[in-house]
N, C-alpha and C. Protein backbone atom coordinates (compact mmCIF):
# COMPACT_ATOMS: atom_id res chain seq x y z
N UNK A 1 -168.65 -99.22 191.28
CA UNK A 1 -168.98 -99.03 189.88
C UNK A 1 -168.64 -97.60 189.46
N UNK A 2 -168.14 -97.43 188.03
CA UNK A 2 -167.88 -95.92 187.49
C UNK A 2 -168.94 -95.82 186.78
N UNK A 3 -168.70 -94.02 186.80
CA UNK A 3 -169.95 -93.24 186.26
C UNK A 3 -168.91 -93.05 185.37
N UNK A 4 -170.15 -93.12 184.08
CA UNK A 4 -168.83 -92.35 182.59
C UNK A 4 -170.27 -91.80 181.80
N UNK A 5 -169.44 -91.45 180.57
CA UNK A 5 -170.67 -90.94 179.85
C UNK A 5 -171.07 -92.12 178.83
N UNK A 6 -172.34 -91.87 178.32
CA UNK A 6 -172.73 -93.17 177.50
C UNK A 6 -172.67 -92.57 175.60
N UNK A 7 -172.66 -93.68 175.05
CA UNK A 7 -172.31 -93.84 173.49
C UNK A 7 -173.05 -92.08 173.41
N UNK A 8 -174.22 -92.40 173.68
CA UNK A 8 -175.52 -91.29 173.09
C UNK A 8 -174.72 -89.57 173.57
N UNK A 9 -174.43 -89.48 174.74
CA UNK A 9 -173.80 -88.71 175.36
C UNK A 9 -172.76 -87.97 174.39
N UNK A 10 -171.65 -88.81 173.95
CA UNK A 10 -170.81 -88.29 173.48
C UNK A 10 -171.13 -88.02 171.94
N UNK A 11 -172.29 -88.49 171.68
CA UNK A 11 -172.43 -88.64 169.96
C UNK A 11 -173.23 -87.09 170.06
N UNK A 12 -174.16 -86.62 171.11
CA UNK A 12 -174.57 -85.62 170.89
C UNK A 12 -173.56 -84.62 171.19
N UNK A 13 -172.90 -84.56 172.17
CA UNK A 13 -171.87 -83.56 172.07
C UNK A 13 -170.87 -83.28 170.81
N UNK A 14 -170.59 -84.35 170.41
CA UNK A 14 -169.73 -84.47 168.69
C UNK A 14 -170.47 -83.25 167.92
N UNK A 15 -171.90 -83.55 167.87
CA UNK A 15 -172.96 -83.06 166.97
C UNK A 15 -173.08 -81.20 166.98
N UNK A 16 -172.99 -80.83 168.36
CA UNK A 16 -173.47 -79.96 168.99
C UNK A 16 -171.79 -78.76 168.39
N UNK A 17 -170.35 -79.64 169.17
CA UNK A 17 -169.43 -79.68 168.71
C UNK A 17 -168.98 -78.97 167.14
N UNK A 18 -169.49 -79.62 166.12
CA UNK A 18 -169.86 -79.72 164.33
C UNK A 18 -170.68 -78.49 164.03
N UNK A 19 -171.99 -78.52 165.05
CA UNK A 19 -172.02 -77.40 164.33
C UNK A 19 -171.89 -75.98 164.57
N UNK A 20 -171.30 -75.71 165.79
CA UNK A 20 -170.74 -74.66 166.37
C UNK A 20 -169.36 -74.33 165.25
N UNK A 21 -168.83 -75.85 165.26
CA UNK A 21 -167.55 -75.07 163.98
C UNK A 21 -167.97 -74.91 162.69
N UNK A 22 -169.23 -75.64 162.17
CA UNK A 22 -169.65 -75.42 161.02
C UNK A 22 -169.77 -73.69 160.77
N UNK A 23 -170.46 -72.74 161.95
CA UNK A 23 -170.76 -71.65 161.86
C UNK A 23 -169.72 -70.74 161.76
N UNK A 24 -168.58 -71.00 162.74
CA UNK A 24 -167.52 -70.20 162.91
C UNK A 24 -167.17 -70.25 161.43
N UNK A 25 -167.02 -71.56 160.42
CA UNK A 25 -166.23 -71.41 159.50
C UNK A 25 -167.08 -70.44 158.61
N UNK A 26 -168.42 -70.67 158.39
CA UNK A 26 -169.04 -69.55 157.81
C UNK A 26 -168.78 -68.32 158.09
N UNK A 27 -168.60 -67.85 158.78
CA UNK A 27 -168.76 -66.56 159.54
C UNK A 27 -166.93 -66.32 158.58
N UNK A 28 -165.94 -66.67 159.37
CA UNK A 28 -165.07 -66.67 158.82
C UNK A 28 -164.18 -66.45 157.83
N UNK A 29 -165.64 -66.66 156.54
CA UNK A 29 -165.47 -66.73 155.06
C UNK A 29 -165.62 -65.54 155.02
N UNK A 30 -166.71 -65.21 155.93
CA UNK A 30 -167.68 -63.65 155.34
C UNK A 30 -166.67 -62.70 155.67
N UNK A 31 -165.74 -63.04 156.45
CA UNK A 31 -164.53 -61.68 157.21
C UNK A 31 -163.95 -61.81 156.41
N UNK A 32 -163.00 -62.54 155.69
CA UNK A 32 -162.58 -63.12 154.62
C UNK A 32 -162.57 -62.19 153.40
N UNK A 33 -163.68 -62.19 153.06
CA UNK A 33 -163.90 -61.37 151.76
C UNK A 33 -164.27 -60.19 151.73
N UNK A 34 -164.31 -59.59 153.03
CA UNK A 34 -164.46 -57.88 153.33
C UNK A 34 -163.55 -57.45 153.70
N UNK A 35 -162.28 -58.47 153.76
CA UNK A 35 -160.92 -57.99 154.00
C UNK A 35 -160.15 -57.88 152.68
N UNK A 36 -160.69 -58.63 151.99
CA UNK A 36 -160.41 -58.86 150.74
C UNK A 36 -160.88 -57.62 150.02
N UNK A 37 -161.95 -56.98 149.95
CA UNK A 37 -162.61 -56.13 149.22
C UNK A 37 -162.01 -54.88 149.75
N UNK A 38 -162.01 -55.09 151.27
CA UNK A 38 -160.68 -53.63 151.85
C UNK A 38 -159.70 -53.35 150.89
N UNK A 39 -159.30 -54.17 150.45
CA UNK A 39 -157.61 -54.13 149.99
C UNK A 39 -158.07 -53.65 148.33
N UNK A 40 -159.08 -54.19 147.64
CA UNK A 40 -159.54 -53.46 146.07
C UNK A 40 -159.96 -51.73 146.72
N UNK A 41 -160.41 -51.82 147.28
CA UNK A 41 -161.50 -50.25 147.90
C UNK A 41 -159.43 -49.42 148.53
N UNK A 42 -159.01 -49.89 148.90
CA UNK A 42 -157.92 -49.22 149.63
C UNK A 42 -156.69 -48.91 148.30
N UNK A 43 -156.77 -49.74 147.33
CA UNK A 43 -156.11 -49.52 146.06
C UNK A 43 -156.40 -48.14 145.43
N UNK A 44 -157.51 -48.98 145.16
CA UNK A 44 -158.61 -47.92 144.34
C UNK A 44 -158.96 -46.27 144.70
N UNK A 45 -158.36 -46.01 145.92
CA UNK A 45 -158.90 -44.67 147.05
C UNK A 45 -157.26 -43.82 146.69
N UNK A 46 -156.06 -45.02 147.06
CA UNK A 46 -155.26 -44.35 146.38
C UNK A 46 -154.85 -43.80 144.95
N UNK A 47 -155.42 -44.54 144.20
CA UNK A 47 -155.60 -44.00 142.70
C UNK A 47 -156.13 -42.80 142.36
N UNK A 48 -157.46 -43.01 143.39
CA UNK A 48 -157.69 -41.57 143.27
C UNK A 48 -157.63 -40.50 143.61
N UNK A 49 -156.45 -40.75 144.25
CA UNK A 49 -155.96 -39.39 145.15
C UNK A 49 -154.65 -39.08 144.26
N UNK A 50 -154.40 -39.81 143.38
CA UNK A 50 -152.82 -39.33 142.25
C UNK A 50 -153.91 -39.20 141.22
N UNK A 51 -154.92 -39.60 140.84
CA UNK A 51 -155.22 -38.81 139.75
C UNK A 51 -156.00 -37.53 140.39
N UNK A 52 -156.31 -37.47 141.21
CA UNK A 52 -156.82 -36.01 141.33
C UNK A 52 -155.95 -34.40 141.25
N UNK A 53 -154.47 -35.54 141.76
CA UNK A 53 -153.17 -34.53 141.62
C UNK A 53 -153.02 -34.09 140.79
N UNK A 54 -152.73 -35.60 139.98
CA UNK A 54 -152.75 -35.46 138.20
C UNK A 54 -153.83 -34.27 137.65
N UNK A 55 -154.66 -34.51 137.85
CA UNK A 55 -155.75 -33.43 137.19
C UNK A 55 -155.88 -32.16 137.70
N UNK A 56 -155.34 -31.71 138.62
CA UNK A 56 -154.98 -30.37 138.95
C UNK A 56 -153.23 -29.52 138.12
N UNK A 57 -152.94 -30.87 138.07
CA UNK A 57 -151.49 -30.41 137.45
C UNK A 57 -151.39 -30.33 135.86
N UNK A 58 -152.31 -31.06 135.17
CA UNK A 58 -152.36 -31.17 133.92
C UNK A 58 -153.47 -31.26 132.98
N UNK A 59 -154.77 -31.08 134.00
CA UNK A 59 -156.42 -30.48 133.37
C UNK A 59 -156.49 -31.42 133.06
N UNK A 60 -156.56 -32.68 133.54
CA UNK A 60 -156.84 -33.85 132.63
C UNK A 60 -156.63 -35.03 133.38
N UNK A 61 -157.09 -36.58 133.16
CA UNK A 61 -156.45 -37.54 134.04
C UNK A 61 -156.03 -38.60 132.92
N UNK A 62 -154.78 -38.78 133.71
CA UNK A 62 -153.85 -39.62 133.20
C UNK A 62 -154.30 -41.15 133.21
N UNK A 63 -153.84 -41.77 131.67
CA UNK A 63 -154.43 -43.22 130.81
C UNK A 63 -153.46 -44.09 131.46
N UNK A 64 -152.50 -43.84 132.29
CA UNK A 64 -151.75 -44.80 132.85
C UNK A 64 -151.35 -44.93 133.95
N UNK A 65 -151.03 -46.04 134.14
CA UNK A 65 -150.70 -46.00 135.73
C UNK A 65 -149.29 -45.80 136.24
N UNK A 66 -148.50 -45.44 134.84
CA UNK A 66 -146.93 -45.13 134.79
C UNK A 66 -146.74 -43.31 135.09
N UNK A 67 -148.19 -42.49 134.28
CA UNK A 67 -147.84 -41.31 134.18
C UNK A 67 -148.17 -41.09 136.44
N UNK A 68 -148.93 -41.61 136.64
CA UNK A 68 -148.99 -41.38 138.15
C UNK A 68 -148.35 -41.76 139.12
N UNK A 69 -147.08 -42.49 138.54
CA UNK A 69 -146.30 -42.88 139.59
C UNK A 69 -146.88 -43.91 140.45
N UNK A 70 -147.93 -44.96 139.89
CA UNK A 70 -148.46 -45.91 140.82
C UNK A 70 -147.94 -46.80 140.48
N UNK A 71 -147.21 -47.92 141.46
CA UNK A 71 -146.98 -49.23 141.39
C UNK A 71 -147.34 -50.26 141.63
N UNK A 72 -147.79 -50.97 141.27
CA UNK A 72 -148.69 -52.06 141.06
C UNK A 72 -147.97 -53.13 142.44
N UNK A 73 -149.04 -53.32 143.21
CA UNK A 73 -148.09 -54.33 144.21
C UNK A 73 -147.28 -55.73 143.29
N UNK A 74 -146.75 -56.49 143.79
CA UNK A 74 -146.74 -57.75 143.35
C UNK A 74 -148.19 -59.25 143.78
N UNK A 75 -148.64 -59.58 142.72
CA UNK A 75 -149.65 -60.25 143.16
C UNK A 75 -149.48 -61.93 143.37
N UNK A 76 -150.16 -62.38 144.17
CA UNK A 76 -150.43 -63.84 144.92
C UNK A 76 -149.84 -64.62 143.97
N UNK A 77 -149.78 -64.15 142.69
CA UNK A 77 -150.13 -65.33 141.54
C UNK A 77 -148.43 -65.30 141.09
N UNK A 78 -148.05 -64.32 141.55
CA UNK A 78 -146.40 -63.75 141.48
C UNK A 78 -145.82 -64.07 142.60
N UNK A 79 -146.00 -64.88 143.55
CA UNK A 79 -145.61 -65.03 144.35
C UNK A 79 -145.88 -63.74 145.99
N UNK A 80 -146.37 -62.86 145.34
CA UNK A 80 -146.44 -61.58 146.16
C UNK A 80 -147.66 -61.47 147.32
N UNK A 81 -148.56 -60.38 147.26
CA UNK A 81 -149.06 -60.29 148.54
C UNK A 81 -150.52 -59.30 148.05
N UNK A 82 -150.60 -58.84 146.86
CA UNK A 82 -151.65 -58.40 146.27
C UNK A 82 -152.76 -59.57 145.51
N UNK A 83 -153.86 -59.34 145.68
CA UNK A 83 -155.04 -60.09 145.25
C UNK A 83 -155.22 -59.56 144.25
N UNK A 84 -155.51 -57.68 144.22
CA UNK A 84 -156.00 -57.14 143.09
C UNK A 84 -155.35 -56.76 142.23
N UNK A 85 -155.46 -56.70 140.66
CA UNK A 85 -154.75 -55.85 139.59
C UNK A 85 -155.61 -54.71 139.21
N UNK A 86 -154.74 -53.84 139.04
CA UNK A 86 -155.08 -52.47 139.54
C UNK A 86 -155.21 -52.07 138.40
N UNK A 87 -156.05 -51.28 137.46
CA UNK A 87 -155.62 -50.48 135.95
C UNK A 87 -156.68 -49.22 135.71
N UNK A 88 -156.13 -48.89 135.04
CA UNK A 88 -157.08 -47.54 134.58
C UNK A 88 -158.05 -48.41 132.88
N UNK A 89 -159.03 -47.93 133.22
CA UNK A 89 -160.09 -48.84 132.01
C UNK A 89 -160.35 -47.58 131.51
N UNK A 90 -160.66 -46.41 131.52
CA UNK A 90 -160.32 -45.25 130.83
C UNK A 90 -160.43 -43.84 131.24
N UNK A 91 -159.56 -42.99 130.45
CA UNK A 91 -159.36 -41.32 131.29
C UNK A 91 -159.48 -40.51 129.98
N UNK A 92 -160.03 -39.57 130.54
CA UNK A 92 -159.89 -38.22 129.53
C UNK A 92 -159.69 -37.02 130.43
N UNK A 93 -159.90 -35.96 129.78
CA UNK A 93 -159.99 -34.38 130.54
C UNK A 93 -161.43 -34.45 131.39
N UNK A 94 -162.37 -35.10 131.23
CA UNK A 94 -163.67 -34.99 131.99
C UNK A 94 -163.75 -36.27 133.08
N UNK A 95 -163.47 -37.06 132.83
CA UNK A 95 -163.11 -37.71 133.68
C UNK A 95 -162.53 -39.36 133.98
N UNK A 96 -162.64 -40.06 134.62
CA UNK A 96 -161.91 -41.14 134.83
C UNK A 96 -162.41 -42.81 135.73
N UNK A 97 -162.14 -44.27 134.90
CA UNK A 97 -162.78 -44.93 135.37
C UNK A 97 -161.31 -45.79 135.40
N UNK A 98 -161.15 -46.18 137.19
CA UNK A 98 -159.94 -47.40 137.55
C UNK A 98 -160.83 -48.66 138.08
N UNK A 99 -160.44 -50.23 137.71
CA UNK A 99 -160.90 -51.09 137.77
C UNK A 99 -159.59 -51.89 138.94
N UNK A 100 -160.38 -52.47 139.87
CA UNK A 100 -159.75 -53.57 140.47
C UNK A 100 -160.23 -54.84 140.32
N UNK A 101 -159.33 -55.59 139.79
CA UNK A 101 -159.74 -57.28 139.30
C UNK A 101 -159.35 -58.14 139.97
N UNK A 102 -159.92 -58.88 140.77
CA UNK A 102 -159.37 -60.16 141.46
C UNK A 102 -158.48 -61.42 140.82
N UNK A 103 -156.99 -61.31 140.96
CA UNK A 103 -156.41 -62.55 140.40
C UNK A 103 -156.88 -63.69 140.88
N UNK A 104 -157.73 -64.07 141.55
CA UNK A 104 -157.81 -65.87 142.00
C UNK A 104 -159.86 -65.07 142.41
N UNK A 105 -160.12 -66.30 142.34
CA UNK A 105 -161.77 -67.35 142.25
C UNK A 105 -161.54 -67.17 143.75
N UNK A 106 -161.69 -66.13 144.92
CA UNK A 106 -161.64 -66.72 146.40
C UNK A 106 -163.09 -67.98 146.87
N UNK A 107 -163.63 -68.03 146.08
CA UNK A 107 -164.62 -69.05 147.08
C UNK A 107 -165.28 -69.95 145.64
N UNK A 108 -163.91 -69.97 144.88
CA UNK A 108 -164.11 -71.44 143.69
C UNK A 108 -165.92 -71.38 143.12
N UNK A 109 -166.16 -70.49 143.11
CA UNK A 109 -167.62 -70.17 142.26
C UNK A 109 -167.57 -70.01 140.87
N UNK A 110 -166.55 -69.95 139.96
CA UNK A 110 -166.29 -69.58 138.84
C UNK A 110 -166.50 -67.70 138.31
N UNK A 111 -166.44 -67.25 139.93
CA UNK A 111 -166.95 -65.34 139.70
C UNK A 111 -166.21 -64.79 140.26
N UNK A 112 -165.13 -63.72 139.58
CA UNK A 112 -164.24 -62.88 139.91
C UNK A 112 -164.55 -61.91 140.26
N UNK A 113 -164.12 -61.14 141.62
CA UNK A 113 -164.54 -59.79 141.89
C UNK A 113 -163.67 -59.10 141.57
N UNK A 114 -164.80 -57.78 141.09
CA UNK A 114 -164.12 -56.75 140.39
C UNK A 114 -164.50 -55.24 140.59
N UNK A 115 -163.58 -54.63 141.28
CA UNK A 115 -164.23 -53.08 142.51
C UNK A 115 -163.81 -52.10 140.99
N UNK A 116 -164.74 -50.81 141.23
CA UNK A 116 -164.38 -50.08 139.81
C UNK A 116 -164.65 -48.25 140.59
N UNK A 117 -163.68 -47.39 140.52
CA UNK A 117 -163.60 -46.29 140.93
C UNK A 117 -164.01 -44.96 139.70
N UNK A 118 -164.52 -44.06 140.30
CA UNK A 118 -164.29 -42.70 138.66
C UNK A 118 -164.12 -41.69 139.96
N UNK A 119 -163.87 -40.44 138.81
CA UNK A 119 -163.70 -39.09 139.10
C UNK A 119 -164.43 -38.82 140.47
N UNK A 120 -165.37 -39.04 140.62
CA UNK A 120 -166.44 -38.96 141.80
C UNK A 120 -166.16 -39.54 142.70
N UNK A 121 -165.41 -40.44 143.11
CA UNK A 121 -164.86 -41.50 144.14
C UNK A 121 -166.20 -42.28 144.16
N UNK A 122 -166.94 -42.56 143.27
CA UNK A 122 -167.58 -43.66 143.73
C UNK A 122 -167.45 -44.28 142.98
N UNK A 123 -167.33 -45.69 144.26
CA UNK A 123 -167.60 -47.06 144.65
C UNK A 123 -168.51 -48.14 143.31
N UNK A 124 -167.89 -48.93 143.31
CA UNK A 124 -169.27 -49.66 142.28
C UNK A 124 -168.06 -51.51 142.15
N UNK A 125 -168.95 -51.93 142.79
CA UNK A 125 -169.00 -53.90 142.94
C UNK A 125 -169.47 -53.71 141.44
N UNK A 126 -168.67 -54.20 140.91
CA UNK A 126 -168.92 -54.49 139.50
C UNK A 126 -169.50 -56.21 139.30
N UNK A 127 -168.73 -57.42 140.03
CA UNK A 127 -168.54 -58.83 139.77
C UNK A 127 -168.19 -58.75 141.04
N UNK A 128 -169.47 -59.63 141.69
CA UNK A 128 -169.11 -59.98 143.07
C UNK A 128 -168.30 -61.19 143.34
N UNK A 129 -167.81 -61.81 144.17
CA UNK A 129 -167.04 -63.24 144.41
C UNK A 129 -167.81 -63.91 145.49
């Protein structure tokens, strides 16, 4: 006679199986979107290192993202490889606020994230995703 495993056997292993990947995929998501938020925070760090130029060179920070010589990657939605759109939301001689906007819904919630930089280099989650 063979030894095998029985119905119950394999139905708990299935189970056990499910939710080990259930977790990984969670987990997954969460790397996901802090890689994602790298890439607004890593935009945004360079912005402010050309307007700080900018504002040593001309007492003031520049309303565009043309006077700084920044180029806008090409984004997902363009076929490209950028998530975020990058812009200046406003500058004067005192100081300066750049916004990063998420082109796509990453986790279909109907809430766009949106990273926002000033003069100070700080940080601010405006619209989480």
């Amino acid at each position: 006679m063979l030894k095998g495993f029985s119905l119950t056997d394999v139905l708990i292993a299935l189970v056990i199986i499910g939710i080990l990947t259930a977790g990984a995929v969670v987990g997954y998501g969460s790397m996901m979107a802090k890689a994602r938020s790298q890439e607004a925070k890593t935009q945004l760090e360079h912005l402010h290192t050309l307007q700080y130029t900018y504002f040593l060179e001309h007492a003031k920070y520049a309303e565009t993202l043309k006077d700084l010589g920044f180029e806008q990657q090409k984004l997902t939605t363009d076929n490209g490889s950028a998530n975020y759109l990058i812009e200046i939301a406003a500058a004067s001689s005192a100081g300066f606020q750049a916004k990063a906007t998420a082109v796509v819904d990453f986790d279909q919630d109907g809430q766009i994230n949106v990273w926002q930089i000033d003069q100070d280099k700080k940080f601010l989650e405006i619209a989480e995703d």
